[in-house]
PDB file of N, CA and C in Angstrom:
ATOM      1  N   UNK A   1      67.799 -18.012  43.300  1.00  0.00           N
ATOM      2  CA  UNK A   1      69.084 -17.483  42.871  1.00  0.00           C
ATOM      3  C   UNK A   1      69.020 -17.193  41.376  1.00  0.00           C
ATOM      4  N   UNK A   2      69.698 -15.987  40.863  1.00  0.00           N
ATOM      5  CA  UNK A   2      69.636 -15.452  39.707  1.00  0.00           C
ATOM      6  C   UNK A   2      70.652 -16.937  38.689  1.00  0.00           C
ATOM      7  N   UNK A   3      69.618 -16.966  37.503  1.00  0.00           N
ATOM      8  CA  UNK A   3      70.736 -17.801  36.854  1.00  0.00           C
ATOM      9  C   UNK A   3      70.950 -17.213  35.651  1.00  0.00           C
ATOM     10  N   UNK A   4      72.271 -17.840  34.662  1.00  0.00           N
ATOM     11  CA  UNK A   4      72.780 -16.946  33.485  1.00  0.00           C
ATOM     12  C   UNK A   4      71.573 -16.368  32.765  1.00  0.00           C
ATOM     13  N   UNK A   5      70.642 -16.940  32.456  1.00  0.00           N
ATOM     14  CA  UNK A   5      69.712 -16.281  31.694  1.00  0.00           C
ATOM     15  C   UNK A   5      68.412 -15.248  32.285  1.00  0.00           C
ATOM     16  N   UNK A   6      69.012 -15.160  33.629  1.00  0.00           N
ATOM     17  CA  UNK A   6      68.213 -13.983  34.453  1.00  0.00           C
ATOM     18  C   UNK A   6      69.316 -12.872  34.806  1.00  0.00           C
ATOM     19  N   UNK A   7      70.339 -12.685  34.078  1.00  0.00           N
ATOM     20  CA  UNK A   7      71.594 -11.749  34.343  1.00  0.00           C
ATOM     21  C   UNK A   7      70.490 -10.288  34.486  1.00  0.00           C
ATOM     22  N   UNK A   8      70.934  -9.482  35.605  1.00  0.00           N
ATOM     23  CA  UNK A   8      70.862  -7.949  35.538  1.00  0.00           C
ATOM     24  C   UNK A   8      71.458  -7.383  34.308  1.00  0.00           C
ATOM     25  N   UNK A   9      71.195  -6.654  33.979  1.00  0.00           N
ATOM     26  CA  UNK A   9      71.773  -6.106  32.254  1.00  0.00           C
ATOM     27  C   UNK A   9      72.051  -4.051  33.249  1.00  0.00           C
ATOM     28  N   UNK A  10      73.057  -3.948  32.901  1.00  0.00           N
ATOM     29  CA  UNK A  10      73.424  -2.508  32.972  1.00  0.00           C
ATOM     30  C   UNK A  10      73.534  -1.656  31.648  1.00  0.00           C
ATOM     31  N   UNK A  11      73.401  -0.695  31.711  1.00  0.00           N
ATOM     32  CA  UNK A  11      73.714   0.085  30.402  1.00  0.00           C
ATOM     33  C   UNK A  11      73.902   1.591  30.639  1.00  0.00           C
ATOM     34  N   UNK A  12      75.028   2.093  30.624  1.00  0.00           N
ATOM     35  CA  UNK A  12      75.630   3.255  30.914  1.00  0.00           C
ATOM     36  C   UNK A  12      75.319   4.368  30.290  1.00  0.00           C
ATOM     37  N   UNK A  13      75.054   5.431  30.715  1.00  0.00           N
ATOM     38  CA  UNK A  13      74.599   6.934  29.617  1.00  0.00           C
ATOM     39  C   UNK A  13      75.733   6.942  28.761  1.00  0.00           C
ATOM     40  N   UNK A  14      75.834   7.014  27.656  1.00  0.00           N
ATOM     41  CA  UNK A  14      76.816   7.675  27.119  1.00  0.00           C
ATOM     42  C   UNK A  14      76.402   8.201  25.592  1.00  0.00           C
ATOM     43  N   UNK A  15      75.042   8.829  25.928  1.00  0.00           N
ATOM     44  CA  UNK A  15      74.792  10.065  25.179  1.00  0.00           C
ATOM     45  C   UNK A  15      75.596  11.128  25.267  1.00  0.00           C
ATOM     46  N   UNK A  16      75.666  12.537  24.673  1.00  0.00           N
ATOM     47  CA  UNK A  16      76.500  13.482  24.327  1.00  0.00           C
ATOM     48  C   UNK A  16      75.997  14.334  24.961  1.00  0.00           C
ATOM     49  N   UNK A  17      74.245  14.682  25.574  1.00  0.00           N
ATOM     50  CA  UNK A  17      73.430  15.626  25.715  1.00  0.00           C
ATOM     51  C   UNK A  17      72.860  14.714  27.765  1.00  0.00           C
ATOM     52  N   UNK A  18      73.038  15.766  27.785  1.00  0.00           N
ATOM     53  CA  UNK A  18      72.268  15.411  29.519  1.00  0.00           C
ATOM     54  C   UNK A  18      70.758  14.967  29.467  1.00  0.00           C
ATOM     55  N   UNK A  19      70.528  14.323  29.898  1.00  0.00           N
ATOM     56  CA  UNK A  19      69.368  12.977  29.596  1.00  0.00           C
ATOM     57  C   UNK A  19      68.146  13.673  29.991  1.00  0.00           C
ATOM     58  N   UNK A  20      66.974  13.678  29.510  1.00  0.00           N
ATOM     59  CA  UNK A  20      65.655  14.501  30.343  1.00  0.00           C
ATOM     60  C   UNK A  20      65.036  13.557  30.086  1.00  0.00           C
ATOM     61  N   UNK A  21      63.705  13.918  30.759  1.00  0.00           N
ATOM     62  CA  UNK A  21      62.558  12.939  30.653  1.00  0.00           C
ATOM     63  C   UNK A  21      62.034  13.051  30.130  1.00  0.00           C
ATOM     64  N   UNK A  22      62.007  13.542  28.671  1.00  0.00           N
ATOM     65  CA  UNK A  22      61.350  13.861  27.510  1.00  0.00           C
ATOM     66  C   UNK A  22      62.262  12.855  26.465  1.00  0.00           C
ATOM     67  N   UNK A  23      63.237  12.956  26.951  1.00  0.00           N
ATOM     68  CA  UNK A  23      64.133  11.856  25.620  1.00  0.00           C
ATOM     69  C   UNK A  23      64.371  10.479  26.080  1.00  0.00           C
ATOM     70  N   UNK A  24      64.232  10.383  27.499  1.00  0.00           N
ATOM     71  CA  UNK A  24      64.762   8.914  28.091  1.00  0.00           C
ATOM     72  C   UNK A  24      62.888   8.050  27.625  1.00  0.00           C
ATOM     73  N   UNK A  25      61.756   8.913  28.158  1.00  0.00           N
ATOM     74  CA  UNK A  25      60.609   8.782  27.548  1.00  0.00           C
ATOM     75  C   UNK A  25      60.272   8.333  26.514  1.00  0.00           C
ATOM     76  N   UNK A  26      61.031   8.956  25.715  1.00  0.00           N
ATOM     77  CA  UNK A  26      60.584   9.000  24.167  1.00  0.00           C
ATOM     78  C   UNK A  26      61.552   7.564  23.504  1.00  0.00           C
ATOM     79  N   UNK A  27      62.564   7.524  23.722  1.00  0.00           N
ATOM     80  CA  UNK A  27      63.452   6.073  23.783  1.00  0.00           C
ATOM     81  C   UNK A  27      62.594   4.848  24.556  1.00  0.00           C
ATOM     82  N   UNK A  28      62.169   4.872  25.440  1.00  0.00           N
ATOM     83  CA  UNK A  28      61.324   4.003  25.964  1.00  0.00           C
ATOM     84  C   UNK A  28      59.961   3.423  25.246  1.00  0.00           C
ATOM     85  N   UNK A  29      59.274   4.199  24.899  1.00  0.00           N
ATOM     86  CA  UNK A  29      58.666   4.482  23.980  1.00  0.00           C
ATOM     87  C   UNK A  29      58.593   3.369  22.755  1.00  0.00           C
ATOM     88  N   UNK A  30      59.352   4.013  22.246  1.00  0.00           N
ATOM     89  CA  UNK A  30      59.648   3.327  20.670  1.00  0.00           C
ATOM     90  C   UNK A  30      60.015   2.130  21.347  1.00  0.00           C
ATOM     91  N   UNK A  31      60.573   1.296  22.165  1.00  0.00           N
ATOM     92  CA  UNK A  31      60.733   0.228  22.546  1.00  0.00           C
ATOM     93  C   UNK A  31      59.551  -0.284  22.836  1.00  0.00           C
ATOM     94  N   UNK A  32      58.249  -0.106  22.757  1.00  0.00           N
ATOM     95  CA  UNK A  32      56.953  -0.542  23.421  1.00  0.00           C
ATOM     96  C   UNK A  32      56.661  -0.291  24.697  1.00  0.00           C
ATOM     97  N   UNK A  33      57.332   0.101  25.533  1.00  0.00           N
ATOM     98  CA  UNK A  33      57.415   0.466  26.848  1.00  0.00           C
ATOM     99  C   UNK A  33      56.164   1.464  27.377  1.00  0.00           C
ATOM    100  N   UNK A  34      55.356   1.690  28.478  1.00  0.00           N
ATOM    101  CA  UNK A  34      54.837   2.415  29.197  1.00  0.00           C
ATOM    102  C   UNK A  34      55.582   3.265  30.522  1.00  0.00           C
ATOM    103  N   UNK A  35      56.256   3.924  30.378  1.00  0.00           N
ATOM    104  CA  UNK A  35      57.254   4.550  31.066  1.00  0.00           C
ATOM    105  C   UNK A  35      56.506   5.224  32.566  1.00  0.00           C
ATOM    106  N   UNK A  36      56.552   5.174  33.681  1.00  0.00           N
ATOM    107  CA  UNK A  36      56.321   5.982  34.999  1.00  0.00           C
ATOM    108  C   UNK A  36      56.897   6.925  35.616  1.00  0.00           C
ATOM    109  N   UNK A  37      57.201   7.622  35.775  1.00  0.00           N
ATOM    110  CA  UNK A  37      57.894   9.021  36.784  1.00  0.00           C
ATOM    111  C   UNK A  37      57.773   8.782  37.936  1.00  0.00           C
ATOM    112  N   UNK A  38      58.703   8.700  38.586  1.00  0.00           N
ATOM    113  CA  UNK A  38      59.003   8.394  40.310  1.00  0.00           C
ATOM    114  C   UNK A  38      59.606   9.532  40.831  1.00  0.00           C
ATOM    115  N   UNK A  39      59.906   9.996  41.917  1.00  0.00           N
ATOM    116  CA  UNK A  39      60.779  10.464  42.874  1.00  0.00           C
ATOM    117  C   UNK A  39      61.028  10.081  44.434  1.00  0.00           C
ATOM    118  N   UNK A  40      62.029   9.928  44.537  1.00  0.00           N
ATOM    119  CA  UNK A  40      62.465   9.813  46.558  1.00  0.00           C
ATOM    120  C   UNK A  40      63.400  10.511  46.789  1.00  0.00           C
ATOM    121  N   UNK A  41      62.805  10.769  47.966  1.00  0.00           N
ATOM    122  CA  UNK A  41      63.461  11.720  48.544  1.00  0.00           C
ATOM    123  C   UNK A  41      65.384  10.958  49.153  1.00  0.00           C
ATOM    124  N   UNK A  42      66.115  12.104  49.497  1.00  0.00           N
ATOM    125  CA  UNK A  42      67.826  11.386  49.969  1.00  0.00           C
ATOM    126  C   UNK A  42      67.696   9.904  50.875  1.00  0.00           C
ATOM    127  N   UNK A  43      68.673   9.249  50.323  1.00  0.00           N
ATOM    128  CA  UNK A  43      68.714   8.247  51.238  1.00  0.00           C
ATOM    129  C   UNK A  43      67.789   7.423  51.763  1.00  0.00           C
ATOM    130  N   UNK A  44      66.431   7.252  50.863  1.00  0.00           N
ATOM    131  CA  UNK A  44      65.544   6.399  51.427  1.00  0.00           C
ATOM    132  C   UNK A  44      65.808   4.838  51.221  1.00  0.00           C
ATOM    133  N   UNK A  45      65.617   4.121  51.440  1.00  0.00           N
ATOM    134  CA  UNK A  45      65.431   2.477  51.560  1.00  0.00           C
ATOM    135  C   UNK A  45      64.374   1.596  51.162  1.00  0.00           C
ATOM    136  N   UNK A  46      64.335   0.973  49.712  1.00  0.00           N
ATOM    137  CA  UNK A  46      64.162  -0.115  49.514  1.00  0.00           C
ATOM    138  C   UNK A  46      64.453  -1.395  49.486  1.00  0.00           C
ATOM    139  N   UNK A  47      63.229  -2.553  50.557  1.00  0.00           N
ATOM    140  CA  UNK A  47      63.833  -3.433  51.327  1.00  0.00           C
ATOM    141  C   UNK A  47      63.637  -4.233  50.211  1.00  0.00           C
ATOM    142  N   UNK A  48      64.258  -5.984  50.189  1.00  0.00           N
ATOM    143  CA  UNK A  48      64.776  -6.690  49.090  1.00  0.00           C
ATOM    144  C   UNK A  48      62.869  -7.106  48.892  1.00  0.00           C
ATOM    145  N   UNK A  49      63.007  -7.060  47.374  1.00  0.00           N
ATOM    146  CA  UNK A  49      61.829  -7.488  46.887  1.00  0.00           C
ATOM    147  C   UNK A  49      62.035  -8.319  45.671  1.00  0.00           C
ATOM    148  N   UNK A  50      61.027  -8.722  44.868  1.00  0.00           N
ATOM    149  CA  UNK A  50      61.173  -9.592  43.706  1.00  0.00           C
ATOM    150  C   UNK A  50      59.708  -8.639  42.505  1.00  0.00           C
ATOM    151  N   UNK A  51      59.528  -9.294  41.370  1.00  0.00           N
ATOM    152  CA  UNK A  51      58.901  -9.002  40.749  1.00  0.00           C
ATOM    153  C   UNK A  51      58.707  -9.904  39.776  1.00  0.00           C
ATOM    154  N   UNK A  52      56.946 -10.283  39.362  1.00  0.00           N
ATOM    155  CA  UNK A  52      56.215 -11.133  38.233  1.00  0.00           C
ATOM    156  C   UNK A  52      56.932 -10.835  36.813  1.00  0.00           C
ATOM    157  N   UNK A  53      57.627  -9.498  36.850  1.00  0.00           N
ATOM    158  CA  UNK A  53      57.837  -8.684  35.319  1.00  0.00           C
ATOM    159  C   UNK A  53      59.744  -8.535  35.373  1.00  0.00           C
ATOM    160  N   UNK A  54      59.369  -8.176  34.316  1.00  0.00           N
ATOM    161  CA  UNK A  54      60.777  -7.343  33.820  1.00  0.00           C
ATOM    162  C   UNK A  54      60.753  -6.249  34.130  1.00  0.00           C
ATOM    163  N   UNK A  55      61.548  -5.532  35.036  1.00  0.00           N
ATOM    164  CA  UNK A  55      61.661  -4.310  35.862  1.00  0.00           C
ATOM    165  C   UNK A  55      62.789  -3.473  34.340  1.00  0.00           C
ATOM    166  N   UNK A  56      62.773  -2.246  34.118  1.00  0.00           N
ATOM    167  CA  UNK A  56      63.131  -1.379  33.301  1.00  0.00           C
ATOM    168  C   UNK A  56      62.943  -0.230  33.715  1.00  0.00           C
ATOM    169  N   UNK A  57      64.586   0.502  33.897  1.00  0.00           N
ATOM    170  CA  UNK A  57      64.503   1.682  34.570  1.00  0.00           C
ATOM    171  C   UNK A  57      65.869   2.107  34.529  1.00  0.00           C
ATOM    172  N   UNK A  58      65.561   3.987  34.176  1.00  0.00           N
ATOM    173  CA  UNK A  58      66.312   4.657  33.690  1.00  0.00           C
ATOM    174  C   UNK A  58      66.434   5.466  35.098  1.00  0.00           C
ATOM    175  N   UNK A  59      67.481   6.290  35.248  1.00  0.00           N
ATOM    176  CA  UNK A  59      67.628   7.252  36.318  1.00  0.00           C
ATOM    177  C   UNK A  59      68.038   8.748  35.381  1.00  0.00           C
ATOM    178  N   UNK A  60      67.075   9.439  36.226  1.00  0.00           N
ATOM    179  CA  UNK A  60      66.678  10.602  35.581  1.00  0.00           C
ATOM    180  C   UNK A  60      67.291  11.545  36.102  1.00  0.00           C
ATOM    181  N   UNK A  61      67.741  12.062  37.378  1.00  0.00           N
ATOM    182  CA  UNK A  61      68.257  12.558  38.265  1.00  0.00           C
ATOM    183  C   UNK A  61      68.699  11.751  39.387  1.00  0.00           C
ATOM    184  N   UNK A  62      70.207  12.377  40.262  1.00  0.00           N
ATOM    185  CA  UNK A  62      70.633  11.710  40.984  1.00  0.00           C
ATOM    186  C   UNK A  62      71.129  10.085  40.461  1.00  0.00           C
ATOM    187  N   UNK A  63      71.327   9.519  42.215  1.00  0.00           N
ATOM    188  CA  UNK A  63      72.057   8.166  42.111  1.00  0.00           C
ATOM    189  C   UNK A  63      71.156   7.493  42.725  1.00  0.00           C
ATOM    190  N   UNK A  64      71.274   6.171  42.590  1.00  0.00           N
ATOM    191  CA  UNK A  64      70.347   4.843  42.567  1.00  0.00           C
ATOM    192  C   UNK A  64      71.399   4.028  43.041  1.00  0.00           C
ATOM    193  N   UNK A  65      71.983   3.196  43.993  1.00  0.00           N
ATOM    194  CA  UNK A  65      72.251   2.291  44.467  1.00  0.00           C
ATOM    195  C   UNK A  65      71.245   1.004  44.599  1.00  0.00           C
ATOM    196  N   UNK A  66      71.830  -0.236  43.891  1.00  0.00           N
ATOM    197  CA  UNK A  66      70.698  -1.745  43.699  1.00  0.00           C
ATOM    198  C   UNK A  66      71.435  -2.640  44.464  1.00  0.00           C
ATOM    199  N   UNK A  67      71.081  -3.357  45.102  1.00  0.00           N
ATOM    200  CA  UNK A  67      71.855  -4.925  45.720  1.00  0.00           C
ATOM    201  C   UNK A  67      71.276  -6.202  45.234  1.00  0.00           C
ATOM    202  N   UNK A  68      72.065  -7.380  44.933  1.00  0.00           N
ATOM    203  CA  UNK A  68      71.251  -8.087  44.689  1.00  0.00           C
ATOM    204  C   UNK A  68      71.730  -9.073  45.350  1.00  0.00           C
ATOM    205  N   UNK A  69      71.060  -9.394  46.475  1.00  0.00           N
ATOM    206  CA  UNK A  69      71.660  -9.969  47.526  1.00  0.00           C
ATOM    207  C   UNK A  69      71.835 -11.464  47.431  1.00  0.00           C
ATOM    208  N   UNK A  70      71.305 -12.217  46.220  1.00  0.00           N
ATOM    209  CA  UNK A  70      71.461 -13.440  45.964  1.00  0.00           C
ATOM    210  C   UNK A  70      72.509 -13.747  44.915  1.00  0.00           C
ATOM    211  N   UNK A  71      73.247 -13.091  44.163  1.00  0.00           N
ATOM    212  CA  UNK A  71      74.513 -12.857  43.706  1.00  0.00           C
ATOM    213  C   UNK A  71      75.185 -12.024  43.925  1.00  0.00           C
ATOM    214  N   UNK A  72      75.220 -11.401  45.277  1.00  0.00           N
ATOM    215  CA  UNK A  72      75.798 -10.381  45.980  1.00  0.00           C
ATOM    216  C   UNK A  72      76.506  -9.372  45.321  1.00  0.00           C
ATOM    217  N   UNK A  73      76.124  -8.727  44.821  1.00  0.00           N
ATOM    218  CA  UNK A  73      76.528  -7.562  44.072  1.00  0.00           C
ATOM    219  C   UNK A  73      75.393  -6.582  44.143  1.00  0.00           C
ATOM    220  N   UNK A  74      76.391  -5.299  43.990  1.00  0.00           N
ATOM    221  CA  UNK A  74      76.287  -3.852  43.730  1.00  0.00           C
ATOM    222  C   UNK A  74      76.413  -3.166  42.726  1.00  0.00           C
ATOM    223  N   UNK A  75      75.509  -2.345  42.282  1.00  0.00           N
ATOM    224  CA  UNK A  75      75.289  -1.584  41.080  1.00  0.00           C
ATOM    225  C   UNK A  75      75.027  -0.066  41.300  1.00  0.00           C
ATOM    226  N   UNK A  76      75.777   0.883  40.826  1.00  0.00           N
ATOM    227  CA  UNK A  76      75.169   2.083  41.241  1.00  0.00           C
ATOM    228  C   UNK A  76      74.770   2.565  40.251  1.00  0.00           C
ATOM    229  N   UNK A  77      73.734   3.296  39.725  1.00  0.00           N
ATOM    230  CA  UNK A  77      73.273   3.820  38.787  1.00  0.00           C
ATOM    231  C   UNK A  77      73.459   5.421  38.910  1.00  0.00           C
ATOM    232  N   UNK A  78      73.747   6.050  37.874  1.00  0.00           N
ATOM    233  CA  UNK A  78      73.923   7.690  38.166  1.00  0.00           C
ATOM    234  C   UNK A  78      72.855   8.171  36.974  1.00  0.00           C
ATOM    235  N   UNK A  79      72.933   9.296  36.679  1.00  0.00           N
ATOM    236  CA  UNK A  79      72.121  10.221  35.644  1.00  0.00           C
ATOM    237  C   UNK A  79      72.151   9.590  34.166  1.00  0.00           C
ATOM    238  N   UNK A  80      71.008   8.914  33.871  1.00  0.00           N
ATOM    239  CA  UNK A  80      71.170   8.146  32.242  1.00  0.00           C
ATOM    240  C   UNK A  80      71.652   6.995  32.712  1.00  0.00           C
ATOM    241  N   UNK A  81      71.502   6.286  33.503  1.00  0.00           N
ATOM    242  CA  UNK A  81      71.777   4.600  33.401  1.00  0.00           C
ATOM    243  C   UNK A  81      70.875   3.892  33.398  1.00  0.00           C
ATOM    244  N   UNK A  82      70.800   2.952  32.407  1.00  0.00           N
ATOM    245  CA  UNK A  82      69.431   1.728  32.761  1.00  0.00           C
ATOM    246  C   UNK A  82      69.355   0.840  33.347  1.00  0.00           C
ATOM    247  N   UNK A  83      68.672  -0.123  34.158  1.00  0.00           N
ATOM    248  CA  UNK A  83      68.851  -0.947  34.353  1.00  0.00           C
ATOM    249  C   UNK A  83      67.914  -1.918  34.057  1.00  0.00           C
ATOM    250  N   UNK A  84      67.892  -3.139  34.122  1.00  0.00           N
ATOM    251  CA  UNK A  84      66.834  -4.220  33.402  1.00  0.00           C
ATOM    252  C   UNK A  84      66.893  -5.664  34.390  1.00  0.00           C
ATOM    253  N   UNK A  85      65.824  -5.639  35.282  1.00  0.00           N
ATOM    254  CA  UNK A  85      65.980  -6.400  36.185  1.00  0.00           C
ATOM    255  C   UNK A  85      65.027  -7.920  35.889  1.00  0.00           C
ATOM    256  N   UNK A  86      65.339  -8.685  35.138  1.00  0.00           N
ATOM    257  CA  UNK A  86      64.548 -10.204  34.974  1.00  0.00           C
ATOM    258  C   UNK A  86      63.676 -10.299  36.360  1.00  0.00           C
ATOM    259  N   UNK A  87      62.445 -10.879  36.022  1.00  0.00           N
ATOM    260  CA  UNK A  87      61.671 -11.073  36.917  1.00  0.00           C
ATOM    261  C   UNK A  87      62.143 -12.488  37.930  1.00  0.00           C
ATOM    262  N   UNK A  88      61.485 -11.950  39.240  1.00  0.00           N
ATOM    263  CA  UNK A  88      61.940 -13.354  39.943  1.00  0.00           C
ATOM    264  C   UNK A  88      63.402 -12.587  40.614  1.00  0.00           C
ATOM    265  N   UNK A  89      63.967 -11.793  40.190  1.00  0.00           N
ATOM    266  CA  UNK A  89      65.328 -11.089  40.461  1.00  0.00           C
ATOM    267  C   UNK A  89      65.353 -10.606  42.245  1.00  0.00           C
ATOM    268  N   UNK A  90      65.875 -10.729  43.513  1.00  0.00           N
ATOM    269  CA  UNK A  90      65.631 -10.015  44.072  1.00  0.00           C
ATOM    270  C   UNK A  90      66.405  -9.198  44.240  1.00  0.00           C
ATOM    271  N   UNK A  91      66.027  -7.863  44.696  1.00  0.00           N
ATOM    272  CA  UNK A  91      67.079  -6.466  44.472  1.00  0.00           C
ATOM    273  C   UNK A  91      66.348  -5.624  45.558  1.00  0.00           C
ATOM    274  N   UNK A  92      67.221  -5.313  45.639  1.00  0.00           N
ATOM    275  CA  UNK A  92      66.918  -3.391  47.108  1.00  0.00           C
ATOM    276  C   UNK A  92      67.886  -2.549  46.166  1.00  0.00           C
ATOM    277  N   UNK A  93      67.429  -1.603  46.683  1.00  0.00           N
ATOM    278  CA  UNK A  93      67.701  -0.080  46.787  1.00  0.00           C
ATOM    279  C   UNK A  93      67.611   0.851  47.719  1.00  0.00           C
ATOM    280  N   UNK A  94      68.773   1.806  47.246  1.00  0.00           N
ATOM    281  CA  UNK A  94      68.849   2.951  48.365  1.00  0.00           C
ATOM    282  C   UNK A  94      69.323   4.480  46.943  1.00  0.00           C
ATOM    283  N   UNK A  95      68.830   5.352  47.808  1.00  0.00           N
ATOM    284  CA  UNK A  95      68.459   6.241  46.956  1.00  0.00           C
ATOM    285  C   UNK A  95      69.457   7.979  47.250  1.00  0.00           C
ATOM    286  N   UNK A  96      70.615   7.820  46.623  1.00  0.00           N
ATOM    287  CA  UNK A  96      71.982   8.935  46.704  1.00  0.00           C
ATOM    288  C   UNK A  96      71.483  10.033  47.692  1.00  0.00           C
ATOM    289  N   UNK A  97      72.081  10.404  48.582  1.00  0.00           N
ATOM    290  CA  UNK A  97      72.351  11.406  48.967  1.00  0.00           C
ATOM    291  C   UNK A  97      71.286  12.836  48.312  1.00  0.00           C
ATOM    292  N   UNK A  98      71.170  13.010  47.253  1.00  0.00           N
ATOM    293  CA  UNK A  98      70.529  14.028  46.718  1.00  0.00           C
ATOM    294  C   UNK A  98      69.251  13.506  46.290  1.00  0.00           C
ATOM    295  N   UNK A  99      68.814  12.465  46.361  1.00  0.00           N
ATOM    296  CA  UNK A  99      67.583  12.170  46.293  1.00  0.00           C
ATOM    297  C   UNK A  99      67.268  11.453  44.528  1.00  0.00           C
ATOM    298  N   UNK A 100      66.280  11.100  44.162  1.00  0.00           N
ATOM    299  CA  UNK A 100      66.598  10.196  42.961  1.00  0.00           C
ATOM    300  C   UNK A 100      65.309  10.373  41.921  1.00  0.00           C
ATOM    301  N   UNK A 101      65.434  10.562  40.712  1.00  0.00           N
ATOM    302  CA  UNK A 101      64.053  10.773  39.647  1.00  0.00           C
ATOM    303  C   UNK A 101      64.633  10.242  38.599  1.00  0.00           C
ATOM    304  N   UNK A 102      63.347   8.676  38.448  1.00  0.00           N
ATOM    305  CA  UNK A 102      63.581   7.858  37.580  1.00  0.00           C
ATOM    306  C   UNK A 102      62.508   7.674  36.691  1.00  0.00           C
ATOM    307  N   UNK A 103      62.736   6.996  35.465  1.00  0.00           N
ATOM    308  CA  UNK A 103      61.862   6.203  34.630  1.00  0.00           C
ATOM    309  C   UNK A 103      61.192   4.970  34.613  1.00  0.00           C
ATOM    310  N   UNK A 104      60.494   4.248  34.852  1.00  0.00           N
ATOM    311  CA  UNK A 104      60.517   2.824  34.886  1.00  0.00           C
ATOM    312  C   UNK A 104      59.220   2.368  34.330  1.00  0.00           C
ATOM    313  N   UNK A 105      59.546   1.042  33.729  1.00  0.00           N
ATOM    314  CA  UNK A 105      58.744   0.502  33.075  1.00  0.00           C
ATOM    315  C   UNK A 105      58.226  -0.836  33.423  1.00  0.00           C
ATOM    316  N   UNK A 106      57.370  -1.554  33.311  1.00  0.00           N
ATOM    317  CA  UNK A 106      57.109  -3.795  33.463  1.00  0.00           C
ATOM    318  C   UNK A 106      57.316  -4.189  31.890  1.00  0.00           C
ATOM    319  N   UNK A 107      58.064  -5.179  31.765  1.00  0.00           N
ATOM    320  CA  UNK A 107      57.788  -5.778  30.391  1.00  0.00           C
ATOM    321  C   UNK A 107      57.345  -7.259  30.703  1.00  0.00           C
TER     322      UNK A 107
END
């Protein structure tokens, strides 16, 4: 079970300019980060998993739906949202209707 100091961290776009993967990149970046390019296709399904790392990830296109089924909550991520998942975290995903292109990083 997630405890206070394994909180999911959200962080909302609220740049001025529509987010590309040249600037969400380049922000990542300067953070020390090694950034990846993903895509899935509508509505696919990721079943609940965990991770050794710090999961870091931006949504580049489309929506991102997360669960975290051990503090039962829902997160939807849209165009420019980050999310920052503490390791040990478990989380699924499902992937909007229009399909989903993200950033992601391990710290």
């Amino acid at each position: 079970m997630a405890t206070e100091q394994q909180s999911v961290r959200v962080m909302r776009w609220t740049g001025g300019q529509h987010p590309t993967v040249s600037t969400i990149s380049r922000t990542m970046q300067k953070e020390g980060l090694r950034p990846f390019l993903w895509e899935n296709s509508p509505n696919y399904r990721y079943a609940v998993r965990s991770h050794n790392y710090k999961k870091i990830m931006y949504v580049v296109e489309g929506v991102l739906e997360f669960t975290f089924p051990d503090s039962n909550q829902r997160v939807k991520l849209k165009t420019g949202d980050r999310v920052e998942i503490p390791a040990g975290v478990r989380h699924s995903a499902i992937v909007g209707s229009t399909g989903a292109k993200c950033l992601e990083a391990a710290q």
